[in-house]
Protein backbone atom coordinates (compact mmCIF):
# COMPACT_ATOMS: atom_id res chain seq x y z
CA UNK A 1 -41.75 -16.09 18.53
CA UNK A 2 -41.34 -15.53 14.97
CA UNK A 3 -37.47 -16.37 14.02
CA UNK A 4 -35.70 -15.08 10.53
CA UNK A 5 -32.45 -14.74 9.05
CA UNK A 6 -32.02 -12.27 6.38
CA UNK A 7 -29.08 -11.10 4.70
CA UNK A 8 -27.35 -7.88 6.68
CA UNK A 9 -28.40 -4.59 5.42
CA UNK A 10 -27.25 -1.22 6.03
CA UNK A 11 -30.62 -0.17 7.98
CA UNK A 12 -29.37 -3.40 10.62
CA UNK A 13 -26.63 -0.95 11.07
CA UNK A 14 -27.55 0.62 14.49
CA UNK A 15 -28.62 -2.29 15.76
CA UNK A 16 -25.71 -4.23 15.22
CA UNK A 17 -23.54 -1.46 16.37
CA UNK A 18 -25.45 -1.33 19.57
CA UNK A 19 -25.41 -4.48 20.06
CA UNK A 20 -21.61 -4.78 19.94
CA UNK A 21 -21.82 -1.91 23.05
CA UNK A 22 -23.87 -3.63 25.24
CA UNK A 23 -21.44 -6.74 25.04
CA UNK A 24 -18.74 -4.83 25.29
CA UNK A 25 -19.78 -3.08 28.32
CA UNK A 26 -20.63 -6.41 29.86
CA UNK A 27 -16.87 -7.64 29.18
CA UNK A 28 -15.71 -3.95 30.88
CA UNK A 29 -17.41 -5.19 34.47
CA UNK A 30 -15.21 -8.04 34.57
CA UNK A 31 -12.41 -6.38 33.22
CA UNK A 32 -12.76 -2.68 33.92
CA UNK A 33 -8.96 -2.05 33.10
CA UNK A 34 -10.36 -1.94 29.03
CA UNK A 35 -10.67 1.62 27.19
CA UNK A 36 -14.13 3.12 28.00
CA UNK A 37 -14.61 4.71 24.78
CA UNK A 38 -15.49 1.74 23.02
CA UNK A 39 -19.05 1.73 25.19
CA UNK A 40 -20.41 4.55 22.51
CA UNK A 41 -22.27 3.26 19.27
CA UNK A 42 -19.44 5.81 17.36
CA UNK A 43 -16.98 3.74 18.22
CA UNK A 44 -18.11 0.53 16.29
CA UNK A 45 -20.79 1.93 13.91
CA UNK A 46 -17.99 3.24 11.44
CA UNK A 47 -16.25 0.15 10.99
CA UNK A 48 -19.75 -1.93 10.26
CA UNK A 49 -20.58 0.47 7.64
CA UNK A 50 -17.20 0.16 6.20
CA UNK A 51 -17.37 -3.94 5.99
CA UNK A 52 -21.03 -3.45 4.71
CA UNK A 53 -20.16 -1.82 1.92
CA UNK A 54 -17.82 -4.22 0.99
CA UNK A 55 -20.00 -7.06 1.42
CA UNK A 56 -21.83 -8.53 -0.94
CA UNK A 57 -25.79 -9.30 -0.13
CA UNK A 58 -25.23 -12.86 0.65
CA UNK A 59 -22.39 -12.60 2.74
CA UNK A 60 -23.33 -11.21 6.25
CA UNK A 61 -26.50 -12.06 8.15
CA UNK A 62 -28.95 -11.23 11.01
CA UNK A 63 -31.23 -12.74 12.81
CA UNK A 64 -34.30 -11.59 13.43
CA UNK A 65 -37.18 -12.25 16.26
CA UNK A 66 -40.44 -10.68 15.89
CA UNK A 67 -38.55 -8.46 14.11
CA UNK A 68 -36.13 -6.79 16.36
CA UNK A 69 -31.94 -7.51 15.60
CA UNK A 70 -30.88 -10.42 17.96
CA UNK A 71 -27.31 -11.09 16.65
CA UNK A 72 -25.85 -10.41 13.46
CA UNK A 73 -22.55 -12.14 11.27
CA UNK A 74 -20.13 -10.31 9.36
CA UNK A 75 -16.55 -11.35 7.78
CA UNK A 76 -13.68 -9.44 6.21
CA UNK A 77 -12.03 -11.62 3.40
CA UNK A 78 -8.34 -12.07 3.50
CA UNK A 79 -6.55 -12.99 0.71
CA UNK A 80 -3.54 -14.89 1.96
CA UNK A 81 -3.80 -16.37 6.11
CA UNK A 82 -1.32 -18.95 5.66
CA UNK A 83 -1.19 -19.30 2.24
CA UNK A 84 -5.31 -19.46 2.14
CA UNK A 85 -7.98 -17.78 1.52
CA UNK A 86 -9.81 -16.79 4.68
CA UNK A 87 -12.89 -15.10 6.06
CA UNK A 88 -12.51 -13.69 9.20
CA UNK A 89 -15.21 -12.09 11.69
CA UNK A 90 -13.12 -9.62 13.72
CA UNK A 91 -15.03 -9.20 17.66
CA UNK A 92 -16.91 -6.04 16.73
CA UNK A 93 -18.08 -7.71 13.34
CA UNK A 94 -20.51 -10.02 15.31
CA UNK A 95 -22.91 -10.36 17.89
CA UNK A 96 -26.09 -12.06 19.61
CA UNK A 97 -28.11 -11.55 23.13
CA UNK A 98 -25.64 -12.56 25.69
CA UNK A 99 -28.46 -15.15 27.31
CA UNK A 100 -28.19 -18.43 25.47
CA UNK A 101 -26.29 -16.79 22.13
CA UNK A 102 -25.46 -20.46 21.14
CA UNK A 103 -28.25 -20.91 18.92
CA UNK A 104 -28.21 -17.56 17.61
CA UNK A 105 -24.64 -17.95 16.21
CA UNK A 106 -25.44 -21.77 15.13
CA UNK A 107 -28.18 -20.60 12.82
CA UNK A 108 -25.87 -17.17 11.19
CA UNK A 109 -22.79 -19.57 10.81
CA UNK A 110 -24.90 -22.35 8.74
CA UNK A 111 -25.99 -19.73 6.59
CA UNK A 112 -22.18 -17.69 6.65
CA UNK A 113 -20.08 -20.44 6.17
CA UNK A 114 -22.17 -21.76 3.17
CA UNK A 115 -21.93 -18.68 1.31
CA UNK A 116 -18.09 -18.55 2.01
CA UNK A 117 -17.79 -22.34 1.22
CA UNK A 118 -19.64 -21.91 -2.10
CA UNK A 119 -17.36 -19.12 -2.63
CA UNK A 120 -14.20 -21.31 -2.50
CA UNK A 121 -13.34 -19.83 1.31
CA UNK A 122 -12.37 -22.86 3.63
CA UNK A 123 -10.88 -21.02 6.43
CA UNK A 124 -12.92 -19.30 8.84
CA UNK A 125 -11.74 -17.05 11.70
CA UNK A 126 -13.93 -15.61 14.33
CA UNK A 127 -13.21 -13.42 17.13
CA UNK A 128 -15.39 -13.60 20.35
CA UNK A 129 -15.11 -11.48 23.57
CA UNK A 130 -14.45 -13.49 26.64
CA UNK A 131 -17.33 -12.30 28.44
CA UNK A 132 -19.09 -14.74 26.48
CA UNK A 133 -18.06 -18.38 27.01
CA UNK A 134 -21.02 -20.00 26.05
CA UNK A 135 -20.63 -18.30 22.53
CA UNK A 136 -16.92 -19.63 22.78
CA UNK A 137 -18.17 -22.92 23.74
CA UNK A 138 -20.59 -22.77 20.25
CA UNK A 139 -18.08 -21.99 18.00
CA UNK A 140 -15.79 -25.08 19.46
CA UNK A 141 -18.80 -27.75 18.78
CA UNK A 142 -18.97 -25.92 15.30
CA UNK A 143 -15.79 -27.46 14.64
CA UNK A 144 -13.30 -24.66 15.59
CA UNK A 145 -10.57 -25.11 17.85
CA UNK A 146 -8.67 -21.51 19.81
CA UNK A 147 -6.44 -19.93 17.81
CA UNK A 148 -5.18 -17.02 19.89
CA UNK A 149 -6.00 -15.28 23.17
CA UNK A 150 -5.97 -11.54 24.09
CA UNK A 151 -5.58 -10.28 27.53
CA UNK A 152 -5.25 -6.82 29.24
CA UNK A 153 -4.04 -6.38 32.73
CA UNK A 154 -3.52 -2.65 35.26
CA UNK A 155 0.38 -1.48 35.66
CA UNK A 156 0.22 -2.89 39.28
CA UNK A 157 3.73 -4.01 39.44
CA UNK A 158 3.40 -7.66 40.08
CA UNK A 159 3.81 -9.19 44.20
CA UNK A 160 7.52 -9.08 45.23
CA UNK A 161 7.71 -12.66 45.60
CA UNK A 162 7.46 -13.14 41.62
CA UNK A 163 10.20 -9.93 40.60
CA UNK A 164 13.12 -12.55 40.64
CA UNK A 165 16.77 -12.80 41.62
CA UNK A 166 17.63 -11.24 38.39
CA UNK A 167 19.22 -8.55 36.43
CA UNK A 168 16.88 -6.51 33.97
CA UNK A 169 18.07 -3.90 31.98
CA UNK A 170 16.73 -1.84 29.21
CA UNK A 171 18.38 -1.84 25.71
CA UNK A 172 19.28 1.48 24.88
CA UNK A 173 21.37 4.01 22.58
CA UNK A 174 24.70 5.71 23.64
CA UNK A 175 25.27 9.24 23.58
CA UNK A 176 25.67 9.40 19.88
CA UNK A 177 22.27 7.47 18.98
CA UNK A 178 23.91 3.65 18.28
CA UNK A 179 22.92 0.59 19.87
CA UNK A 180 25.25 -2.08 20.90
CA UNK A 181 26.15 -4.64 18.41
CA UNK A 182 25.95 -7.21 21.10
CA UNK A 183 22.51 -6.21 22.21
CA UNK A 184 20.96 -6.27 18.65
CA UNK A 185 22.83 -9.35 18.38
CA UNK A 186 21.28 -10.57 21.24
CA UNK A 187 17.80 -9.29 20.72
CA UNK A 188 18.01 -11.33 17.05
CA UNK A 189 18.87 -14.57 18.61
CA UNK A 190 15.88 -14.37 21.01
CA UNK A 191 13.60 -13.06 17.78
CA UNK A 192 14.90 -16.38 15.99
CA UNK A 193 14.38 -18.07 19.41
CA UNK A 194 10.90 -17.47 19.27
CA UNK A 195 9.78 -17.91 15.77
CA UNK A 196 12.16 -21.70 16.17
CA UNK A 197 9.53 -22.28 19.20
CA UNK A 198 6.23 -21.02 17.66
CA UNK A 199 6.74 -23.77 14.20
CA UNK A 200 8.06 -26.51 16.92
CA UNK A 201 5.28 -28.58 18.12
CA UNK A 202 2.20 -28.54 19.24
CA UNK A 203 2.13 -25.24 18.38
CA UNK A 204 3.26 -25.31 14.79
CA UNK A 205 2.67 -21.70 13.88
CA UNK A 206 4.31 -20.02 10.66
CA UNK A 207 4.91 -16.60 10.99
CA UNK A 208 5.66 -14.32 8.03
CA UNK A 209 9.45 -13.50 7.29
CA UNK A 210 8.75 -9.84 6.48
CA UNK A 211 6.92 -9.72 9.99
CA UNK A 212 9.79 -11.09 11.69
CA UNK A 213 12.20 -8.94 9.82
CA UNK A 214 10.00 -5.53 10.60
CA UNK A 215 11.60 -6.14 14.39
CA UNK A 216 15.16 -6.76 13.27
CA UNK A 217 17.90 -3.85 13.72
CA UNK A 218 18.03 -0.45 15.44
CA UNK A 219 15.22 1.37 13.26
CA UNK A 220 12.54 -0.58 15.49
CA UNK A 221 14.11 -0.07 18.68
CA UNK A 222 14.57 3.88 17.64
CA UNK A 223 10.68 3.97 16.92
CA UNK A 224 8.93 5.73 19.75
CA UNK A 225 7.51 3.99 22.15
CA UNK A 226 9.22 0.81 21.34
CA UNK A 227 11.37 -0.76 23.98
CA UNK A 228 13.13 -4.22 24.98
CA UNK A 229 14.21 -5.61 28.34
CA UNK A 230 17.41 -7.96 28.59
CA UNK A 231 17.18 -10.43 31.52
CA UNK A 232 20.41 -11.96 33.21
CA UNK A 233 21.39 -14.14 35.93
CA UNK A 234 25.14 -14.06 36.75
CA UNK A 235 26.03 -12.23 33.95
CA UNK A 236 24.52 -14.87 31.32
CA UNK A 237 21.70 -13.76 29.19
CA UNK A 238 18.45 -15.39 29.82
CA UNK A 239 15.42 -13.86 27.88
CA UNK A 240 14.27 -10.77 26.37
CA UNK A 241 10.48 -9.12 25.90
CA UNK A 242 9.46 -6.01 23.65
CA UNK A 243 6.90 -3.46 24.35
CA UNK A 244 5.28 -1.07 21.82
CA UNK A 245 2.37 1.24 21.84
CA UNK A 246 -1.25 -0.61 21.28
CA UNK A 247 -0.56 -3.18 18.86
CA UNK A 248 -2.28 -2.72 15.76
CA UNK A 249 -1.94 -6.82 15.17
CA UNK A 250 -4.17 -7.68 18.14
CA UNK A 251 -8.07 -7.39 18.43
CA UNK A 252 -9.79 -4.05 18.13
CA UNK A 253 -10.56 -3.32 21.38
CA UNK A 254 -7.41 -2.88 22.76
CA UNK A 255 -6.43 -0.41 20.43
CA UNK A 256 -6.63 2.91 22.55
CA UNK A 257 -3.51 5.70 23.66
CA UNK A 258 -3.44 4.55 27.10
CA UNK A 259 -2.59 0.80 26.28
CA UNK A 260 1.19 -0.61 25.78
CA UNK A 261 0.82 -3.52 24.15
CA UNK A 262 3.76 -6.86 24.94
CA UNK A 263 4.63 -7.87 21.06
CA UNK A 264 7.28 -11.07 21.86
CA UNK A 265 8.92 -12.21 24.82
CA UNK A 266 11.33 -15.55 24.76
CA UNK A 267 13.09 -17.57 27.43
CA UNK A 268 15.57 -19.36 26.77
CA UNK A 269 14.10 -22.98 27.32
CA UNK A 270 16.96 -24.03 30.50
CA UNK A 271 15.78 -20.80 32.33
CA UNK A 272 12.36 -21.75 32.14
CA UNK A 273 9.80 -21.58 35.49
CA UNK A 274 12.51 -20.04 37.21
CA UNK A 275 10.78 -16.40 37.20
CA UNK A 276 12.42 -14.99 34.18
CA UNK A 277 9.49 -13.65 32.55
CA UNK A 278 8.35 -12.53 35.61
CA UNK A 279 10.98 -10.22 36.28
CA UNK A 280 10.67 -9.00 32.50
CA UNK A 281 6.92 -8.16 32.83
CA UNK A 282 7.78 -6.00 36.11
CA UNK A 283 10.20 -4.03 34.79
CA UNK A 284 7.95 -3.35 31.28
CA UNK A 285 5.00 -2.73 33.69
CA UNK A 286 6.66 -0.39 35.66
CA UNK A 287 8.10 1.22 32.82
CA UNK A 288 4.40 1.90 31.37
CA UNK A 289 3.35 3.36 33.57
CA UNK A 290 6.29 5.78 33.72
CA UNK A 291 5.68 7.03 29.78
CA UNK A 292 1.82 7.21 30.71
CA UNK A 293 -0.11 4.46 29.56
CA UNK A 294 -3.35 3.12 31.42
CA UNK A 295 -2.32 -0.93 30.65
CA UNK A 296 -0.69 -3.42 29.30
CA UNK A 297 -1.84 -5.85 26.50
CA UNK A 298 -0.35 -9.35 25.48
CA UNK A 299 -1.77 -11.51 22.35
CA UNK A 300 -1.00 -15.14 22.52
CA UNK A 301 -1.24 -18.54 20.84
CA UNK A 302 -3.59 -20.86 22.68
CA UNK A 303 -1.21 -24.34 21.70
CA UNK A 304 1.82 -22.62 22.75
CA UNK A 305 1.80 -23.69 26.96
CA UNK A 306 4.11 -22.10 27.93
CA UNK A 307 2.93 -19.00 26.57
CA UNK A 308 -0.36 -19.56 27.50
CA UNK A 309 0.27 -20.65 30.85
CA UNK A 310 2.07 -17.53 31.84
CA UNK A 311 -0.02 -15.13 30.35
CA UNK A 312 -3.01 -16.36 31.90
CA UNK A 313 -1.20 -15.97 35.26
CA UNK A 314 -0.88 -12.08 34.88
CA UNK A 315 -3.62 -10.92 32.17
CA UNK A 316 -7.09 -11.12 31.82
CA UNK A 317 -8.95 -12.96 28.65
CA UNK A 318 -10.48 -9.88 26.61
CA UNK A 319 -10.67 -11.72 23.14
CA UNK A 320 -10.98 -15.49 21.92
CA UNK A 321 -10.23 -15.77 18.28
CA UNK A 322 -11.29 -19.51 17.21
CA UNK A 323 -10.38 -21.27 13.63
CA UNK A 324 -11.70 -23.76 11.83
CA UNK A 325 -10.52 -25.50 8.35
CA UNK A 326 -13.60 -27.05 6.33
CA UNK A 327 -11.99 -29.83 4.06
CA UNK A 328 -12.52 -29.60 0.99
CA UNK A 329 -13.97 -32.20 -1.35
CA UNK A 330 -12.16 -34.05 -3.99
């Protein structure tokens, strides 16, 4: 079999798009709760041309045997990821044969990541759907370690057993449009909650201020489609999550009408294991599928347990995004 790796060109285009399909619609038998409409070429083929043209002709790669597209390696550069300069390969901007992709995405990141290293880029982000853990498995003895995990779940309400002995109420306006001081009070302390628990160890992860602030005050809970649940036991506050139509922060794929995506949710760390967040993610379940939606969404960190623990109870992996940090030489 003759091998090659030459640089990505836009007559790989189709291939690469089609590619992306067939893995995709491998990931949709496992979890068949995902938007169908990313199954079509259209849906991909647009946003390879798009990063194509912005690439320059040593940046992206495919690999070749006998000729015919086996996987393929794109990046989008971002300026500033944590005060660096990053190249990241979203999960539609790479690819390879689902049986044994390891060594196809060995060989495209040796040639990637010295282009981008050459370039002055030492942080590299890659996003890989779940339905391919071998490929997950590559990019982990390539030196990257999980960065964040997304999952999609039905609007089942969850078993009665796990809806909890608690209060849950919505936060919403009086009759004259105002929310209640308290609640946004409230709903700030568990925003400062959470960003206090992502930088705390192990999971030590910065987010930005004017992302935090964008959630702050009544203009986001007046936005449509937003929404926050207050949980209580006894009267005393315990936790809070927010809802909002499909995130446009998490991976592609979940992007669609019918999903409601989970943005934060924070329990206060006395009221934790008890069933809090439970009885938080029934009541914004149940509330989805009231307005419409199809499912529900979550993005998480993979070093925050908690977090992760939870989530992985209720949701199903869609998207591994993996990071790695190439030290730089002085």
């Amino acid at each position: 079999m003759n091998t090659q790796i030459v640089p990505f060109q836009p007559s790989h285009l189709p291939a690469a798009a089609s590619l992306v399909c067939q893995r995709y619609r491998r990931l949709r038998q496992d979890v068949p709760d995902l938007p169908q409409r990313y199954e079509e070429v259209d849906a991909f083929l647009p946003r390879l041309a798009g990063l194509v043209q912005k690439s320059t002709a040593e940046s992206g790669f495919v690999l070749l045997r006998d000729g015919v597209l086996a996987g393929f390696l794109l990046g989008l550069e971002i300026p500033d990821f944590m005060g660096t300069r990053t190249i990241y390969s979203p999960e539609w901007a790479n690819a390879a044969l689902l049986d044994k992709s390891w060594p196809i995405y060995e060989a495209l990141y040796t040639h990637w990541s010295a282009y981008w290293v050459a370039q002055g880029c030492h942080t590299h982000l890659v996003s890989q759907l779940a339905s391919d853990w071998d490929a997950v498995d590559t990019w982990q003895w390539l030196g990257f370690g999980m960065a964040v995990v997304d999952g999609v779940r039905a609007l089942s309400p969850l078993p009665d057993g796990y809806q909890g002995a608690f209060q849950v109420r919505q936060v919403l306006p009086d009759a004259q449009g105002d929310f209640s001081p308290s609640d946004l009070a409230l709903v700030k302390q568990y925003d400062q909650g959470l960003l206090a628990h992502l930088l705390a160890a192990p999971c030590f992860w910065p987010h930005d201020v004017e992302e935090a602030s964008s959630f702050s005050g009544d203009a986001w809970l007046s936005s449509p489609g937003n929404a926050v649940w207050l949980a209580y036991q006894d009267e005393q506050p315990l936790g809070y999550l927010r809802i909002t139509p499909s995130s446009q922060d998490a991976c592609t794929i979940i992007r669609d009408p019918g999903t409601a995506s989970i943005v934060k949710a924070y329990t206060l760390p006395d009221a934790r294991g008890l069933g809090v967040g439970a009885a938080l993610l029934n009541h914004a379940l149940i509330w989805a599928k009231d307005q419409g939606y199809l499912r529900c969404s979550v993005d998480y960190e993979a070093a925050n347990p908690p977090a992760r623990r939870f989530w992985q109870r209720w949701f199903d992996p869609v998207v591994v995004s993996l990071m790695r940090v190439v030290l730089e030489r002085r």
